[in-house]
N, C-alpha and C. Protein backbone atom coordinates (compact mmCIF):
# COMPACT_ATOMS: atom_id res chain seq x y z
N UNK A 1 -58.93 160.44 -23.01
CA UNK A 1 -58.19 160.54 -24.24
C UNK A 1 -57.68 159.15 -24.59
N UNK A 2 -58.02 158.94 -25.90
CA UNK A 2 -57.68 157.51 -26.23
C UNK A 2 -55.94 157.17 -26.96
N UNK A 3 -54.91 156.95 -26.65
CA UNK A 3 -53.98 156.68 -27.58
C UNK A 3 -53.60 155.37 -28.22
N UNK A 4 -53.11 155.67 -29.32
CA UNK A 4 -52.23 154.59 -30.36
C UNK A 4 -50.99 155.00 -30.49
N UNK A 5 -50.08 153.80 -30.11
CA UNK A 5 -49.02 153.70 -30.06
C UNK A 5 -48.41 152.89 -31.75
N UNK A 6 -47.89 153.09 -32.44
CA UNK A 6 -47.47 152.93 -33.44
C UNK A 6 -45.67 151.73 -33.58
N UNK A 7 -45.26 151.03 -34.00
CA UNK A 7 -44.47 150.11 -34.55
C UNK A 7 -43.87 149.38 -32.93
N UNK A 8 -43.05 149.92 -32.51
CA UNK A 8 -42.85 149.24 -31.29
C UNK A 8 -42.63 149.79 -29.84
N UNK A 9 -43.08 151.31 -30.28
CA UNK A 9 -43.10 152.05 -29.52
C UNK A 9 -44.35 151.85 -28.48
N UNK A 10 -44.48 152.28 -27.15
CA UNK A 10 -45.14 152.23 -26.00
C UNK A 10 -45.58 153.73 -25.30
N UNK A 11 -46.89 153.61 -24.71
CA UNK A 11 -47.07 154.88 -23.85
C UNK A 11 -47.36 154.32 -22.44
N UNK A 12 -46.58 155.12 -22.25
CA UNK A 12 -46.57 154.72 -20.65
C UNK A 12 -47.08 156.70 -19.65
N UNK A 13 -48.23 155.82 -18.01
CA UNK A 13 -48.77 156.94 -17.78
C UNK A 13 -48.14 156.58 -16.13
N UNK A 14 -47.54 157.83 -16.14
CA UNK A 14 -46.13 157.85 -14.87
C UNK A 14 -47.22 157.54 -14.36
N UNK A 15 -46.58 157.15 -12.76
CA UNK A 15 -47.33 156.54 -11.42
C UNK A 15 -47.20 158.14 -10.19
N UNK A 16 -48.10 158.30 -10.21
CA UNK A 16 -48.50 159.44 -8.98
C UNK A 16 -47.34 159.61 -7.91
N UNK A 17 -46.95 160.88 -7.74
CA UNK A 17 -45.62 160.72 -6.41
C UNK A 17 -46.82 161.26 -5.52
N UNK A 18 -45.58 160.97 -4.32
CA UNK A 18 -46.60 161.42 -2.83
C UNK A 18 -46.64 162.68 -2.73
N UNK A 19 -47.98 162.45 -2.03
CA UNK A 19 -48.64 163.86 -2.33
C UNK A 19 -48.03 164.37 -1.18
N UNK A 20 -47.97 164.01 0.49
CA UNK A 20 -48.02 164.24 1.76
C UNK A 20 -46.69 163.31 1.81
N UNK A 21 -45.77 163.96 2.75
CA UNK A 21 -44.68 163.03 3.20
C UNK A 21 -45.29 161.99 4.32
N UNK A 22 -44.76 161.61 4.90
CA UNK A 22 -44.40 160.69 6.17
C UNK A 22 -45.20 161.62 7.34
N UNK A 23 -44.82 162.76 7.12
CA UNK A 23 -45.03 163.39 8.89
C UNK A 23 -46.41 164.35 8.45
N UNK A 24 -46.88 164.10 7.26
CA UNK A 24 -48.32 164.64 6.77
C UNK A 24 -48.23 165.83 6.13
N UNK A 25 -47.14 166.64 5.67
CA UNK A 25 -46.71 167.75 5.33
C UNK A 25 -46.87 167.39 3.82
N UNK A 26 -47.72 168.80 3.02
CA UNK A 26 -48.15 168.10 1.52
C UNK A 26 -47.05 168.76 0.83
N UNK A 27 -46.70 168.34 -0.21
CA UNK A 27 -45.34 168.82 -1.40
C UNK A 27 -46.06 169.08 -2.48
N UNK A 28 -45.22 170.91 -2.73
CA UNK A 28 -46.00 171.03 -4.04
C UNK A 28 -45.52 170.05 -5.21
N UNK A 29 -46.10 170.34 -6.47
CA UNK A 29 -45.79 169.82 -7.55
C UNK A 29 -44.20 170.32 -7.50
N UNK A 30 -43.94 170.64 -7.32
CA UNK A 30 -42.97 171.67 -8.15
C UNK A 30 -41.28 171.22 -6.84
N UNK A 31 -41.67 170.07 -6.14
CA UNK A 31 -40.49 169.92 -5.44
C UNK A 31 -41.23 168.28 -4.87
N UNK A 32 -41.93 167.91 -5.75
CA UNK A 32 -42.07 166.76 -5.73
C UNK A 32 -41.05 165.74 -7.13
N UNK A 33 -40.58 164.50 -6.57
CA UNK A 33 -39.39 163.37 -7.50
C UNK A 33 -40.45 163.17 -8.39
N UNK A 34 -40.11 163.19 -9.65
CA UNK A 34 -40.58 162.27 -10.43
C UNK A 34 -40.86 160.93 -10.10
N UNK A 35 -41.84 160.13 -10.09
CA UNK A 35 -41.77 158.28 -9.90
C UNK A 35 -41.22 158.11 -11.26
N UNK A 36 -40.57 156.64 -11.33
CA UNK A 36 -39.66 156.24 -12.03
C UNK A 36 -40.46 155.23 -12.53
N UNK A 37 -41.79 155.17 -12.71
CA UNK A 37 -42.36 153.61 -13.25
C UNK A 37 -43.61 154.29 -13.38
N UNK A 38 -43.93 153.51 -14.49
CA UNK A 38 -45.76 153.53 -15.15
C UNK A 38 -45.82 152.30 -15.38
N UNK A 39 -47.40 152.61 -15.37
CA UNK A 39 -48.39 151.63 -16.36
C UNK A 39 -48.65 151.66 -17.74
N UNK A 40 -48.29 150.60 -18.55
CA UNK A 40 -48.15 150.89 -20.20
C UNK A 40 -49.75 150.57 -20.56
N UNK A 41 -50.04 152.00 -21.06
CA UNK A 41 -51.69 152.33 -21.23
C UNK A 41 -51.57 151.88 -23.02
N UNK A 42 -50.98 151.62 -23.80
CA UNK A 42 -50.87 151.43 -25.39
C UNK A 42 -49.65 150.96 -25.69
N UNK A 43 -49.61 150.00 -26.22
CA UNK A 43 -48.19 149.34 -27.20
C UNK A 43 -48.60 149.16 -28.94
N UNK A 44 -47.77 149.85 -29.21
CA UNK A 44 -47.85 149.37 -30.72
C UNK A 44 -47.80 148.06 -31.76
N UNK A 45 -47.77 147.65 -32.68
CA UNK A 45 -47.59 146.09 -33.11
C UNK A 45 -46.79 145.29 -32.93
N UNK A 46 -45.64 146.13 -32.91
CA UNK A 46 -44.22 145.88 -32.90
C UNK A 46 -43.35 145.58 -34.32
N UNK A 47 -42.49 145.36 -34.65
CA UNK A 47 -41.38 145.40 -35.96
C UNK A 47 -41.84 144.34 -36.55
N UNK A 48 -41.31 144.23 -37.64
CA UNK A 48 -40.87 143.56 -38.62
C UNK A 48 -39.53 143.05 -39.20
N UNK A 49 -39.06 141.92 -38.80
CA UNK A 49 -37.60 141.55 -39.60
C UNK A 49 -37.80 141.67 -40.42
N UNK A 50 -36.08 141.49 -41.20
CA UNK A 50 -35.69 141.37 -42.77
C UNK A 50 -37.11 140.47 -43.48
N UNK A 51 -37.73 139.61 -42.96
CA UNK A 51 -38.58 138.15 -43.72
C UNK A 51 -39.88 138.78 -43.91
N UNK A 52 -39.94 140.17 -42.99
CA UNK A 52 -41.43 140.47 -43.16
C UNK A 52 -42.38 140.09 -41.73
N UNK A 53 -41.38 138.84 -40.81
CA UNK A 53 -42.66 138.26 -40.05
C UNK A 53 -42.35 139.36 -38.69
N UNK A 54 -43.72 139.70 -38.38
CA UNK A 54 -43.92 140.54 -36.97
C UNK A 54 -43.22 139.59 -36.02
N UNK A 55 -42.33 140.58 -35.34
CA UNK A 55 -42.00 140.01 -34.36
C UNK A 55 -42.68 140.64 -32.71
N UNK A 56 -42.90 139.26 -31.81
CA UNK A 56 -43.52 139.79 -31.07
C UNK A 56 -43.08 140.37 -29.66
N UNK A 57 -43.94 141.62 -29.12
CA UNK A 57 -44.10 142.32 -28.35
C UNK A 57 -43.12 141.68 -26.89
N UNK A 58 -43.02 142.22 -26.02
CA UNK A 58 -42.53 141.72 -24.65
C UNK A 58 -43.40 142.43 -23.69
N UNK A 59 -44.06 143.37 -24.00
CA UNK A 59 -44.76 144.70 -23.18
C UNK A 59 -46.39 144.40 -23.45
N UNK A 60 -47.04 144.29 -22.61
CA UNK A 60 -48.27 144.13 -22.95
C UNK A 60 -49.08 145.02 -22.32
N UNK A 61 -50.57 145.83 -22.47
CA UNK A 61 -51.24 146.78 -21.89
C UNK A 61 -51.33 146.36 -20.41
N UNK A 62 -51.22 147.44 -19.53
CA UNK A 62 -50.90 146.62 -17.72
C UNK A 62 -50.26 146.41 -17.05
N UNK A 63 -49.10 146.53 -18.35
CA UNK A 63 -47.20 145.87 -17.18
C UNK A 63 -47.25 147.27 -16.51
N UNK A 64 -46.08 147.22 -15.82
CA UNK A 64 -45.82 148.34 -15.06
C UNK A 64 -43.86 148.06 -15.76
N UNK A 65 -43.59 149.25 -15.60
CA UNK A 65 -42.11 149.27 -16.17
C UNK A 65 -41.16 150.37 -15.45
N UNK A 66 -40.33 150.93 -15.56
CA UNK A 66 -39.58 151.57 -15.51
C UNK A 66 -39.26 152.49 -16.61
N UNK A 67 -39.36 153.70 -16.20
CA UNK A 67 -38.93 155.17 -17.09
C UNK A 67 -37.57 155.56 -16.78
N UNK A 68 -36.70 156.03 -18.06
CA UNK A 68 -35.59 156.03 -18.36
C UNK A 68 -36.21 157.70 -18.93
N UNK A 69 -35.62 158.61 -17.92
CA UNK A 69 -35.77 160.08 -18.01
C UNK A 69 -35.47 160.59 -19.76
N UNK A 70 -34.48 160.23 -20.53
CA UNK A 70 -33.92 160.25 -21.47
C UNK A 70 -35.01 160.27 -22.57
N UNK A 71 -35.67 158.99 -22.63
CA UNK A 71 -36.54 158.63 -23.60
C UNK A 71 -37.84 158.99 -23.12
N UNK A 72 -38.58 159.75 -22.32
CA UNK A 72 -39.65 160.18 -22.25
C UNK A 72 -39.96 161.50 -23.29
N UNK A 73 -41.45 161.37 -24.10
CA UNK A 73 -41.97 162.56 -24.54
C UNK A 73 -43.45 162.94 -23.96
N UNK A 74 -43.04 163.91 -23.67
CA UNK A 74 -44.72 164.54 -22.94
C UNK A 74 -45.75 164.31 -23.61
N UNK A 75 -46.83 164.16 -23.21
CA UNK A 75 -48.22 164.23 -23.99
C UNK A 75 -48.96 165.58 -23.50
N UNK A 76 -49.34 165.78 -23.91
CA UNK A 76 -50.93 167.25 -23.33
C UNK A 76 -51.78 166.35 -23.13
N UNK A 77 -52.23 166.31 -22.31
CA UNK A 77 -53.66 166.09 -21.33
C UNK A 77 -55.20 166.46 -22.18
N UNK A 78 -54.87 167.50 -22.07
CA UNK A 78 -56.10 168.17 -22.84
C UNK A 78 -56.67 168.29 -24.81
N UNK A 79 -55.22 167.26 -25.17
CA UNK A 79 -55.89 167.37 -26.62
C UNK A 79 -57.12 166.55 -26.66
């Protein structure tokens, strides 16, 4: 699935939690942590000041970042 990210907004694709603890015991989904960091798979152009001139990006396709639970929106997989 291909995305576009639009004005200065970013998509970011969480980073895999462990599947198996330490002592080899596997965790379902469902009592596995969220990871707290992705890889930003799309960034948008970014803004525009008052003058009109684009201002530029800080995030580029590749960084890895940190997710702020708050501001996440789900995607579907399957569209």
């Amino acid at each position: 699935m291909k995305f576009r990210s639009l004005h200065d907004r970013v998509v970011i694709r969480r980073a895999e939690g462990d599947v198996k603890s330490k002592g080899g015991i596997i965790i379902p989904d469902t009592a596995r942590e969220k990871p707290q960091q992705g890889e930003v798979v799309a960034v948008g152009p970014g803004l525009r000041d008052k003058g009109g001139t684009l201002v530029p990006r800080d995030v580029e396709v590749g960084d890895i970042m940190g997710i702020v639970e708050k501001t996440e929106t789900a995607a579907d997989k399957a569209a």
